[in-house]
N, C-alpha and C. Protein backbone atom coordinates (compact mmCIF):
# COMPACT_ATOMS: atom_id res chain seq x y z
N UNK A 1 24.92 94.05 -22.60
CA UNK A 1 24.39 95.26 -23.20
C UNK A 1 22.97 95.51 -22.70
N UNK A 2 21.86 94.27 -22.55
CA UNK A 2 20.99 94.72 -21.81
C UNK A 2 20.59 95.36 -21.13
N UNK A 3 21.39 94.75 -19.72
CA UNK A 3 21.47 95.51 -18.89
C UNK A 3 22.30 96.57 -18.29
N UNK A 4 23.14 97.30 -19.21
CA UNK A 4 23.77 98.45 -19.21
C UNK A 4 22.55 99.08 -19.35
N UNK A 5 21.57 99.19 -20.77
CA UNK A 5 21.03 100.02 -21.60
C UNK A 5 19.94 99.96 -19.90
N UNK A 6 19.57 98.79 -19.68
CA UNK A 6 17.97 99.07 -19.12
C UNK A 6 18.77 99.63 -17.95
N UNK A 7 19.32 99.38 -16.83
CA UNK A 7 20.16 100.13 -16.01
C UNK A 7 19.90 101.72 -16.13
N UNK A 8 20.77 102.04 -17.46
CA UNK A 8 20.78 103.59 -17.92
C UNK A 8 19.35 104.19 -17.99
N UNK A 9 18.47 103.46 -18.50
CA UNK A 9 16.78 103.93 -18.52
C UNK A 9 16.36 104.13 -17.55
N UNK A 10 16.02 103.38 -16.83
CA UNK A 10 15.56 103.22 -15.03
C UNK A 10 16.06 104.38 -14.38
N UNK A 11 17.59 104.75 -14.38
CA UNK A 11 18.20 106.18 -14.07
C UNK A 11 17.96 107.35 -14.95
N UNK A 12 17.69 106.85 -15.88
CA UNK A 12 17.15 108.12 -16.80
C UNK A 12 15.72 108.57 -16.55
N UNK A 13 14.93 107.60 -16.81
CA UNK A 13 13.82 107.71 -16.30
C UNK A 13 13.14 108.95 -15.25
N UNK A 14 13.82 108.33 -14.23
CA UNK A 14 13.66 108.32 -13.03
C UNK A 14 14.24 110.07 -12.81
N UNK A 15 15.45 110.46 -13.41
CA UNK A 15 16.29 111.90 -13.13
C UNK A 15 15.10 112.51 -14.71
N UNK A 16 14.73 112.12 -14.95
CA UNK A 16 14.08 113.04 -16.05
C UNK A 16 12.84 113.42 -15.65
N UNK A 17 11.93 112.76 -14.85
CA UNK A 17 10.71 113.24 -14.13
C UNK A 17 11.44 113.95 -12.59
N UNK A 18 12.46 113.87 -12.18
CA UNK A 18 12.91 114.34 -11.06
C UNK A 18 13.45 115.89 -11.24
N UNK A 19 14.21 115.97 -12.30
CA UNK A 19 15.05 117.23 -12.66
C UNK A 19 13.58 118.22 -13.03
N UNK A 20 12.29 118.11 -13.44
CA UNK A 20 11.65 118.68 -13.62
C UNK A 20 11.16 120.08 -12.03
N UNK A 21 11.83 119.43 -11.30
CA UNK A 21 11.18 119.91 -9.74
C UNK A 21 12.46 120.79 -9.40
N UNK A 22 13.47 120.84 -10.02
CA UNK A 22 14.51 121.57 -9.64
C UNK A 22 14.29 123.36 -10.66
N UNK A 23 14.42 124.66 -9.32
CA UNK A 23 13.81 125.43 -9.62
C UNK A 23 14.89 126.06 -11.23
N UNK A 24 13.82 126.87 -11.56
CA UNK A 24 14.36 127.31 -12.90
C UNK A 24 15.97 128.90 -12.38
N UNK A 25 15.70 129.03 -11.13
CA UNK A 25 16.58 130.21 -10.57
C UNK A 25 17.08 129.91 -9.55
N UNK A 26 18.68 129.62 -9.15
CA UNK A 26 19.53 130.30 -10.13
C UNK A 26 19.31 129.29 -11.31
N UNK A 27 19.65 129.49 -12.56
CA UNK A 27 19.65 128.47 -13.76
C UNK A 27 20.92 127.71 -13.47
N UNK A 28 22.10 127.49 -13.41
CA UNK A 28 23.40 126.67 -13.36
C UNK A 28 22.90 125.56 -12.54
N UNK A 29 21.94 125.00 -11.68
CA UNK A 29 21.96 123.61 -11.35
C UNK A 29 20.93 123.23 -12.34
N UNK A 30 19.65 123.91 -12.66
CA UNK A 30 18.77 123.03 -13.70
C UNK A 30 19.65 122.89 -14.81
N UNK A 31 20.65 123.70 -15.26
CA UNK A 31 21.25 123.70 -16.66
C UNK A 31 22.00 122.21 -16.22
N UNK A 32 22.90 122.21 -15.21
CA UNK A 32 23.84 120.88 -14.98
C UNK A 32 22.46 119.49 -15.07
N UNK A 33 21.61 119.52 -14.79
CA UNK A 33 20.56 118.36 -14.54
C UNK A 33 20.55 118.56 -15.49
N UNK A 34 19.95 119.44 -16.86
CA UNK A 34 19.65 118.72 -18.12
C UNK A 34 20.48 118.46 -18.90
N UNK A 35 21.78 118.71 -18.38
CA UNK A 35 22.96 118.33 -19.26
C UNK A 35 23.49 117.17 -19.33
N UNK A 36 23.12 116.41 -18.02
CA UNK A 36 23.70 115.04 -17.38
C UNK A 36 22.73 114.67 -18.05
N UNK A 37 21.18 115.04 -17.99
CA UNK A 37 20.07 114.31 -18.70
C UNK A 37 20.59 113.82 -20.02
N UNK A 38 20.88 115.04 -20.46
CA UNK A 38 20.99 115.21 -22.20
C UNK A 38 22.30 114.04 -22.60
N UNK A 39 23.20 114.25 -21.68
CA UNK A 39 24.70 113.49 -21.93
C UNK A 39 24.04 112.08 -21.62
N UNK A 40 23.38 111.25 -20.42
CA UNK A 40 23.31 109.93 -21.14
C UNK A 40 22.26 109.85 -21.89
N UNK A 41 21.00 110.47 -22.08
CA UNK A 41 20.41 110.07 -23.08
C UNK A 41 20.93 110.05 -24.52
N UNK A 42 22.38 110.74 -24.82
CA UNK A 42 22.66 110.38 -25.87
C UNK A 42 24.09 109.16 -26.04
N UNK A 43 24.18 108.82 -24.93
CA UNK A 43 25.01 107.74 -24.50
C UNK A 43 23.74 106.60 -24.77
N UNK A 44 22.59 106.82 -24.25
CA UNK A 44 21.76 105.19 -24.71
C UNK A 44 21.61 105.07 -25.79
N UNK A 45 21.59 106.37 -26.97
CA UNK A 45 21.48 106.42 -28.34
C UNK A 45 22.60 105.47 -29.24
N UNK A 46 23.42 106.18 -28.19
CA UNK A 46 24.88 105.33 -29.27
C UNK A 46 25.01 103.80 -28.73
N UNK A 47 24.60 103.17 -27.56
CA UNK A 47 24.41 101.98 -26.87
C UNK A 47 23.30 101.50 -27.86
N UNK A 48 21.79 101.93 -27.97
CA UNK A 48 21.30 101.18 -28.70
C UNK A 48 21.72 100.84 -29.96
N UNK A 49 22.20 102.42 -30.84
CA UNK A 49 22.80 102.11 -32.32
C UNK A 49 23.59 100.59 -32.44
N UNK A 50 24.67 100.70 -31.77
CA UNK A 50 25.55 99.74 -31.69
C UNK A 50 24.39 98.43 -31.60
N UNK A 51 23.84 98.34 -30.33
CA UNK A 51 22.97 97.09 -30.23
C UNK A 51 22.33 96.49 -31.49
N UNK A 52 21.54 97.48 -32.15
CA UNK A 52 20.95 97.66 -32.93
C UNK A 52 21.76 96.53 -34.20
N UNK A 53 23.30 97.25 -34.16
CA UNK A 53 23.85 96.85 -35.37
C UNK A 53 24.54 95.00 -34.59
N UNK A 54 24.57 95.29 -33.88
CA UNK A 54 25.29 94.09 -33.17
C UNK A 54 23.54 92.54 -33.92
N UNK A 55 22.51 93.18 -33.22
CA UNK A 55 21.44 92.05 -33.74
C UNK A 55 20.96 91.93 -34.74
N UNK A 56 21.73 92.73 -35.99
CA UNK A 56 20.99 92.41 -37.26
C UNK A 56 22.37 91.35 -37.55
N UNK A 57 23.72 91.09 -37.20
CA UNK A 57 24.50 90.05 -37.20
C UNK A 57 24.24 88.44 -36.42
N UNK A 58 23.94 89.06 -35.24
CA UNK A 58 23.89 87.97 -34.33
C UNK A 58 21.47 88.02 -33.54
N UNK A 59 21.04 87.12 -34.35
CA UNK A 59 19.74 86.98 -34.05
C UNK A 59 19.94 86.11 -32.69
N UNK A 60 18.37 86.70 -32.12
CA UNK A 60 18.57 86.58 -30.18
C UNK A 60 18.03 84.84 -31.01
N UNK A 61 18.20 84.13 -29.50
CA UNK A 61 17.56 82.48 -29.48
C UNK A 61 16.48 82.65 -29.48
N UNK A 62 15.70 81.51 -30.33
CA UNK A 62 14.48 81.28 -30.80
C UNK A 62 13.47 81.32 -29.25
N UNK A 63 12.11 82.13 -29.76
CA UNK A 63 11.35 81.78 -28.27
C UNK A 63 11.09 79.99 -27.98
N UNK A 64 10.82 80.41 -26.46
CA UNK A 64 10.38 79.00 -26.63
C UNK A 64 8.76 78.89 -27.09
N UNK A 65 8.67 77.22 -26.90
CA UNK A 65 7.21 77.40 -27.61
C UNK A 65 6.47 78.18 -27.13
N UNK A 66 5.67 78.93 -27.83
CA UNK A 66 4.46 80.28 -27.25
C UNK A 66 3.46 80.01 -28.17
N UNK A 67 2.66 80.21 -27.85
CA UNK A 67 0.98 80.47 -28.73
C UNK A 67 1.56 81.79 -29.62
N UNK A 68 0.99 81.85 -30.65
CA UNK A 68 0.83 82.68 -31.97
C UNK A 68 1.27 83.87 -31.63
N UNK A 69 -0.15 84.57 -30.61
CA UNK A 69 0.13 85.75 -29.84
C UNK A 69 1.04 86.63 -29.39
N UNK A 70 1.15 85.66 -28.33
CA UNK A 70 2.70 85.97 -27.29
C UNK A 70 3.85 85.97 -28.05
N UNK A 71 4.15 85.19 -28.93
CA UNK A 71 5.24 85.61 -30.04
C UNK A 71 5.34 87.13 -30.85
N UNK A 72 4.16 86.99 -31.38
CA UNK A 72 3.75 88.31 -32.18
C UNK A 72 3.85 89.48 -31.24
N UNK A 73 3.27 89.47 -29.97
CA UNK A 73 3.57 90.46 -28.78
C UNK A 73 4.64 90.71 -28.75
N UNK A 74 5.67 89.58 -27.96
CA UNK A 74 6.93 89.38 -27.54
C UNK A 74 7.94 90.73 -28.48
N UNK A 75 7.23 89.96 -29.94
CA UNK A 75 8.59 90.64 -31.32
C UNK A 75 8.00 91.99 -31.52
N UNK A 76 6.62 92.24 -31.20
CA UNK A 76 6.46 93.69 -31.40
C UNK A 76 7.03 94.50 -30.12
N UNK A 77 6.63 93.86 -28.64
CA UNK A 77 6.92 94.95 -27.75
C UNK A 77 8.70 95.31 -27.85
N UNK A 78 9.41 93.98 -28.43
CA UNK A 78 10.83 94.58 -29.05
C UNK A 78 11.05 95.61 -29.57
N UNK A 79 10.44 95.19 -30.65
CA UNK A 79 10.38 96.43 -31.64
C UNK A 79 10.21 97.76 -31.29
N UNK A 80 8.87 98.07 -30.12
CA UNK A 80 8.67 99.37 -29.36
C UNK A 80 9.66 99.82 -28.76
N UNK A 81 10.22 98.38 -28.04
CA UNK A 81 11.48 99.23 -26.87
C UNK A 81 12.60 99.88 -28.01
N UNK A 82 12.96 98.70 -29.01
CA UNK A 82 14.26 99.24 -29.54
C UNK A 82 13.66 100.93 -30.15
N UNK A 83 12.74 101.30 -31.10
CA UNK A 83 12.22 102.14 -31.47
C UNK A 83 12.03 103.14 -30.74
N UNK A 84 12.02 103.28 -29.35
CA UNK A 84 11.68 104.09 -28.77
C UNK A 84 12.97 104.48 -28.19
N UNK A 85 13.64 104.03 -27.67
CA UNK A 85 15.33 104.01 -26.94
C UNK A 85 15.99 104.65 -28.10
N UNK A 86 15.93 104.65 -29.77
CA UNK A 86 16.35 105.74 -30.57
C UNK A 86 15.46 106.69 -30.99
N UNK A 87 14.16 106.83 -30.86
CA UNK A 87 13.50 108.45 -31.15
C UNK A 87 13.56 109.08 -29.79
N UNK A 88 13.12 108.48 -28.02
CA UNK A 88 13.26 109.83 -27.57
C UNK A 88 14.73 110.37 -27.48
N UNK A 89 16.11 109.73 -27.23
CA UNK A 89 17.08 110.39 -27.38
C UNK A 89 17.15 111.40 -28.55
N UNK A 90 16.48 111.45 -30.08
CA UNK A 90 16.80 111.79 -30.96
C UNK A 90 15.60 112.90 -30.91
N UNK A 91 14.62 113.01 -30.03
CA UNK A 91 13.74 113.99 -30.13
C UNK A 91 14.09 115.18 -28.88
N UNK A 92 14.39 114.19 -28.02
CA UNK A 92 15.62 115.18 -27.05
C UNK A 92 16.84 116.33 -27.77
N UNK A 93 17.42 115.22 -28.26
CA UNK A 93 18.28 116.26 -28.73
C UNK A 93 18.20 117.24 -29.49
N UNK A 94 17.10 117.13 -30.33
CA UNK A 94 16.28 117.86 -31.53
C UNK A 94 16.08 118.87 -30.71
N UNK A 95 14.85 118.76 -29.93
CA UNK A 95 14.25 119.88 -28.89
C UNK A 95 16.18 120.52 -28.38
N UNK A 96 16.85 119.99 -27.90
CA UNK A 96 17.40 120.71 -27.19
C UNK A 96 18.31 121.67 -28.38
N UNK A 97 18.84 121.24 -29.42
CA UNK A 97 19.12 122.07 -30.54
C UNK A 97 18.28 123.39 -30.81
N UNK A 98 17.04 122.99 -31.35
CA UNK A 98 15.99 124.32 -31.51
C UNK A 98 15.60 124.71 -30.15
N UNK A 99 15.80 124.60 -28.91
CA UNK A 99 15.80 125.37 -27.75
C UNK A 99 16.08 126.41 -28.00
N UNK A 100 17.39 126.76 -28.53
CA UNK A 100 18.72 127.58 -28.03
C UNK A 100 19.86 127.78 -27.34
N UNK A 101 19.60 126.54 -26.54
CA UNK A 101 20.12 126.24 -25.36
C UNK A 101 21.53 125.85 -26.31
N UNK A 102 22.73 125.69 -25.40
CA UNK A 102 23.99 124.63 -25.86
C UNK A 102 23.60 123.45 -25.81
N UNK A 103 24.29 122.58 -26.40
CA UNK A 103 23.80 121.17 -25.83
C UNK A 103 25.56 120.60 -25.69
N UNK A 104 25.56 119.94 -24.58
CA UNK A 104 27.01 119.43 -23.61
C UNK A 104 26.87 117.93 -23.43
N UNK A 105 28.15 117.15 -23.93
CA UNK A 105 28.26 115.77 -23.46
C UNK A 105 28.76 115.97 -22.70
N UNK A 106 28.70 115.48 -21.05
CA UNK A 106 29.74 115.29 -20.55
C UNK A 106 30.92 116.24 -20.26
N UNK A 107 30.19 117.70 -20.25
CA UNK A 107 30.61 119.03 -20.44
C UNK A 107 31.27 119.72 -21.71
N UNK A 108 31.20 118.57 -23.02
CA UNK A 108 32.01 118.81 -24.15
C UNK A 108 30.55 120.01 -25.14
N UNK A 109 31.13 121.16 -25.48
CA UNK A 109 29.88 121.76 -26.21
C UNK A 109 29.68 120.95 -27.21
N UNK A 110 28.64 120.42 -27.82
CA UNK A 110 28.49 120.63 -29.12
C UNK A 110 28.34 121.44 -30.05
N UNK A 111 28.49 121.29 -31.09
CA UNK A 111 28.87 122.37 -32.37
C UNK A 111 27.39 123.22 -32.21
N UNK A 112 26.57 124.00 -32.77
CA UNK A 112 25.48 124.72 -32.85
C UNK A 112 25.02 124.22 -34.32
N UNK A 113 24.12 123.71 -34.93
CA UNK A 113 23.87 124.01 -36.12
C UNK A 113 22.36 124.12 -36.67
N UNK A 114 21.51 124.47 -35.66
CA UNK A 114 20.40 124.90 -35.63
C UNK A 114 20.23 125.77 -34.45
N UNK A 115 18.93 126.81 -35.15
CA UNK A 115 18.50 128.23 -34.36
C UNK A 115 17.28 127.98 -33.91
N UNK A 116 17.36 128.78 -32.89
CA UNK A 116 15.47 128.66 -31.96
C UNK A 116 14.55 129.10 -32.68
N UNK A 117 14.14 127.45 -32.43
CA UNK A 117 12.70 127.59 -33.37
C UNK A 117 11.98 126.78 -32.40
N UNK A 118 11.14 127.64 -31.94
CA UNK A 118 10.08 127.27 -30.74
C UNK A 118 8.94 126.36 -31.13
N UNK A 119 8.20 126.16 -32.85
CA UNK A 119 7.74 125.08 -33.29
C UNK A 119 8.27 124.10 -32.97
N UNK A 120 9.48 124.49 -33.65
CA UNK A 120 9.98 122.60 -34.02
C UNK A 120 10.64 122.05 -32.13
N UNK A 121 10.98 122.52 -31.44
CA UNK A 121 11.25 122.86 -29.93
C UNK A 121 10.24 122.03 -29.19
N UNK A 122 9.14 122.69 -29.40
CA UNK A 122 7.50 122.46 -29.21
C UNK A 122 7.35 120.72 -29.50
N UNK A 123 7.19 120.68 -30.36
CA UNK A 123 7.17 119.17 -31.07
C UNK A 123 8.21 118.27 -31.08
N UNK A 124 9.38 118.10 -30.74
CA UNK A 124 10.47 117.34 -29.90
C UNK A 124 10.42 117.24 -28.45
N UNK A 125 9.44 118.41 -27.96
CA UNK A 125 9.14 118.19 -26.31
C UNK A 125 8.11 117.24 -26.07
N UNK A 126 6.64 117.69 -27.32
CA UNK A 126 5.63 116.55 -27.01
C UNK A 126 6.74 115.30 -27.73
N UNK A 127 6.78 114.96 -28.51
CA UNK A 127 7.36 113.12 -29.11
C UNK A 127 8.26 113.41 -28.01
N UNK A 128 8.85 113.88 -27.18
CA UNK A 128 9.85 113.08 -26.17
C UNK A 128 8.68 112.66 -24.82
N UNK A 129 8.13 113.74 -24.81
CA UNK A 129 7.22 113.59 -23.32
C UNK A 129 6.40 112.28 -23.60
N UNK A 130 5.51 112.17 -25.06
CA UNK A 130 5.16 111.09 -25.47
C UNK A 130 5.61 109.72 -25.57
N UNK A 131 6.88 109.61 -26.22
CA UNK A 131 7.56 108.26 -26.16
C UNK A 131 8.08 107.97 -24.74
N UNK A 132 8.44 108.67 -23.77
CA UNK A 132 8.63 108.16 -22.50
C UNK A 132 7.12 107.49 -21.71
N UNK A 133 6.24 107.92 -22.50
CA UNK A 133 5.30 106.77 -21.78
C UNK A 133 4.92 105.73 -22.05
N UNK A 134 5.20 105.72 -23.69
CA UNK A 134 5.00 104.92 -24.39
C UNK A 134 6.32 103.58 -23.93
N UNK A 135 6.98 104.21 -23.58
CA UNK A 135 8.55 103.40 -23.31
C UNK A 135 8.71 102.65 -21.66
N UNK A 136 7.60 103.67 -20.98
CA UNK A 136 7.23 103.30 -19.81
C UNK A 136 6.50 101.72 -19.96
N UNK A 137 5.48 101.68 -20.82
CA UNK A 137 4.14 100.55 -20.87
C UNK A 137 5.11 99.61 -21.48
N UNK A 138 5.87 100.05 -22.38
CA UNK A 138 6.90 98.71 -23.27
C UNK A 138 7.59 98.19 -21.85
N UNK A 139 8.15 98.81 -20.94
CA UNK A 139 9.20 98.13 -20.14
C UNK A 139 8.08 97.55 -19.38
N UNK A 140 7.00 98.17 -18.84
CA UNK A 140 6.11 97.31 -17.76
C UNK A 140 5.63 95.77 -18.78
N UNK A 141 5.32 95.83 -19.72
CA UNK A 141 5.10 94.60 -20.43
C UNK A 141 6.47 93.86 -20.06
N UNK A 142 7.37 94.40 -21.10
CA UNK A 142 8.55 93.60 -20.30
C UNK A 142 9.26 92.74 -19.56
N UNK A 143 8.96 93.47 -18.30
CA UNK A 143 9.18 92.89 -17.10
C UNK A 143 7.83 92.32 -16.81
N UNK A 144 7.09 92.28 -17.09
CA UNK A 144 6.11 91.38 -16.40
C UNK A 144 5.88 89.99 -17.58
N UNK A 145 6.38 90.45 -18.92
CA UNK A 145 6.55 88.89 -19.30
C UNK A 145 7.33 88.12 -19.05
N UNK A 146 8.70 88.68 -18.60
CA UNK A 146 10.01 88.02 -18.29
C UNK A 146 9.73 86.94 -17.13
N UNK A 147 8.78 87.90 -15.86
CA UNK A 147 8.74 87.16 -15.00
C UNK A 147 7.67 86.38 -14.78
N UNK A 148 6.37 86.93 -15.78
CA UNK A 148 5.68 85.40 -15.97
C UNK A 148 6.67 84.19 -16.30
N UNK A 149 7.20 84.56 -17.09
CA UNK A 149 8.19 83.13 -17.90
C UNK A 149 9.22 82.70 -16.92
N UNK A 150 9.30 83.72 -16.08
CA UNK A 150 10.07 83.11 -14.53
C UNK A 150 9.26 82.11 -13.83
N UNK A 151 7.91 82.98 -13.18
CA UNK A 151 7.31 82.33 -12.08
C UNK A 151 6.16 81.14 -12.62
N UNK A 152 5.61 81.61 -13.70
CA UNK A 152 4.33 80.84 -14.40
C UNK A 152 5.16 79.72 -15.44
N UNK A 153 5.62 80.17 -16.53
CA UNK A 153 6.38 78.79 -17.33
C UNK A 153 7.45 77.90 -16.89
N UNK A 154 8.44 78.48 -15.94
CA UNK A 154 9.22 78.24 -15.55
C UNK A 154 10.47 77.79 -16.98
N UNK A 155 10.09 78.18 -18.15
CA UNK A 155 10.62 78.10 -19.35
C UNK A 155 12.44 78.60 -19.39
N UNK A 156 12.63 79.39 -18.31
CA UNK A 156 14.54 79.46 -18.47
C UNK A 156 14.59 80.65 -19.44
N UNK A 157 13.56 80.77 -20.13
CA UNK A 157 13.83 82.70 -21.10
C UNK A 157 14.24 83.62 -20.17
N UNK A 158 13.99 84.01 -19.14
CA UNK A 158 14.41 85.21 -17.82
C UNK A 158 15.78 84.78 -17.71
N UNK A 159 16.25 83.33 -17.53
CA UNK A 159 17.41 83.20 -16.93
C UNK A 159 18.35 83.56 -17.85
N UNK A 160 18.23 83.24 -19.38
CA UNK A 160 19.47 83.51 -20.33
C UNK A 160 19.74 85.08 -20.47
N UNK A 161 18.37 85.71 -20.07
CA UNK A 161 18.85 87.43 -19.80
C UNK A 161 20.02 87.88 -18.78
N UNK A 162 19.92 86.82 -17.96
CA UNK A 162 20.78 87.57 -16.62
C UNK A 162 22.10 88.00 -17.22
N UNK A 163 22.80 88.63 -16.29
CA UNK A 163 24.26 88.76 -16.57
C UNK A 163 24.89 87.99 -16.48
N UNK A 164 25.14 87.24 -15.22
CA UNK A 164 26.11 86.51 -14.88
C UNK A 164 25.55 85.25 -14.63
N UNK A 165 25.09 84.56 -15.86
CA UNK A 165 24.44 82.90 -15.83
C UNK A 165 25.12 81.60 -15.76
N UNK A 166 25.18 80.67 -15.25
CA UNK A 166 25.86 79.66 -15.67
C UNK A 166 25.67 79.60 -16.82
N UNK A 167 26.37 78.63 -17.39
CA UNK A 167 26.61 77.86 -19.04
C UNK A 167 25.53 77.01 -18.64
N UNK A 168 24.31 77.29 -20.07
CA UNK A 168 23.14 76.56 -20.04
C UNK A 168 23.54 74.42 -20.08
N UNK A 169 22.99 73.93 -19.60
CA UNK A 169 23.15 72.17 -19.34
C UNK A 169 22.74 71.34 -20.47
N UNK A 170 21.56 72.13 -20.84
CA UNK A 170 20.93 71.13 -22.03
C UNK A 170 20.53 72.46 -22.94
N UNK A 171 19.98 72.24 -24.40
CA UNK A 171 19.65 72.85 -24.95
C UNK A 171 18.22 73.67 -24.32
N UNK A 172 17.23 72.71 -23.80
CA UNK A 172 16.23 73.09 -22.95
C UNK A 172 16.17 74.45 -22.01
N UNK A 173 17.44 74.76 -21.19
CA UNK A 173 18.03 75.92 -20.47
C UNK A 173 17.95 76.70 -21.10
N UNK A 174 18.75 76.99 -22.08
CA UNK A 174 19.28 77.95 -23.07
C UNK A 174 18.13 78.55 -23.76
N UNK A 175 16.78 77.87 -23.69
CA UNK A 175 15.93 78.42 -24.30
C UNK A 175 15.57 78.24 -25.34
N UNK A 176 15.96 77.36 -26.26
CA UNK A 176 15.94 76.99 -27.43
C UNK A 176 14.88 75.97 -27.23
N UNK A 177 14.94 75.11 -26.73
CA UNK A 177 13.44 74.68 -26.27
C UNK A 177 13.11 73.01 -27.74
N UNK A 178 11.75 73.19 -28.19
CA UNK A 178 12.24 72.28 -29.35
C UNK A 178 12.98 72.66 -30.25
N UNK A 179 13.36 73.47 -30.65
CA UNK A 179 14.16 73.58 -31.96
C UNK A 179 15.33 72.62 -32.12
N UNK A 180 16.10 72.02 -31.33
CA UNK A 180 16.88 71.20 -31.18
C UNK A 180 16.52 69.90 -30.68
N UNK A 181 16.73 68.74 -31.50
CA UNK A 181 16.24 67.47 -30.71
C UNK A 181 17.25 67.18 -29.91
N UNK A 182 17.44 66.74 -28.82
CA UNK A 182 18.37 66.36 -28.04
C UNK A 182 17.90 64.48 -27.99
N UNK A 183 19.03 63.29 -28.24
CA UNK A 183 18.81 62.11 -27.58
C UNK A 183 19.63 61.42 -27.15
């Protein structure tokens, strides 16, 4: 699920500062770009939901040992990513409701049940334009703690992210670290 979701971001990302450069005339290709926009950003919505509900069952493995800090970091910059991966989809879609515009999964209309209202439009464009940067600095933390804990701890936290890992050897691998005495 990780790396579906971060996958989908990186491409989202990336087509959401891109589709901005595509001209407003004729309208039918910007309309298709913000529709594909609009369709997975609300595909990461329902990916995180699920996630979301999947880790209040199943809690991730304990960090390994970290200073005070880096823990407290670690669980907040979580918190940002998950938080942010459900408001800008949800401020997206908001804005695109009070647009006027249709809004299309995957070419399916959705129903209409709000009218253009260029306030509230207005203010789903800034909190989306906003949380994508904010979502930007969460992933650069991210990845650059992952791979401290790659290159600097050599601690095995990066490795239990991968996809396709071996079966951890000792508890030590796995990341669990002391929490388990092994003898």
């Amino acid at each position: 699920m990780h790396w579906l979701v971060a996958l989908l971001v990186v491409l989202q990302i990336a087509w959401g500062w891109a589709m901005q450069e595509i001209p407003r005339t004729p309208p039918g290709l910007r309309a298709d770009a913000f529709n594909l926009h609009k369709s997975i950003g609300l595909t990461i919505l329902v990916l995180m939901l699920f996630r979301i509900a999947w880790r209040l069952r199943h809690p991730p493995p304990p960090l390994p040992d970290l200073p005070r800090w880096q823990r407290v970091l670690a669980k907040g910059n979580h918190a940002l990513l998950y938080t942010a991966l459900v408001v800008m989809p949800v401020a997206g879609y908001l804005g695109s409701v009070f647009s006027g515009y249709p809004v299309k999964v995957f070419g399916i209309m959705l129903p209409a049940w709000g009218g253009r209202d260029e306030s509230i439009k207005a203010a789903m464009s800034a909190i989306h334009l906003v949380t994508s940067w904010i979502l930007l600095a969460a992933i650069a933390l991210h990845v650059a703690a992952a791979l401290r804990h790659a290159l600097d701890h050599r601690d095995r936290v990066l490795r239990r992210m991968l996809p396709y890992r071996a079966t951890p050897r000792s508890p030590r691998e796995s990341g669990v670290g002391d929490a388990i005495k092994v003898e």
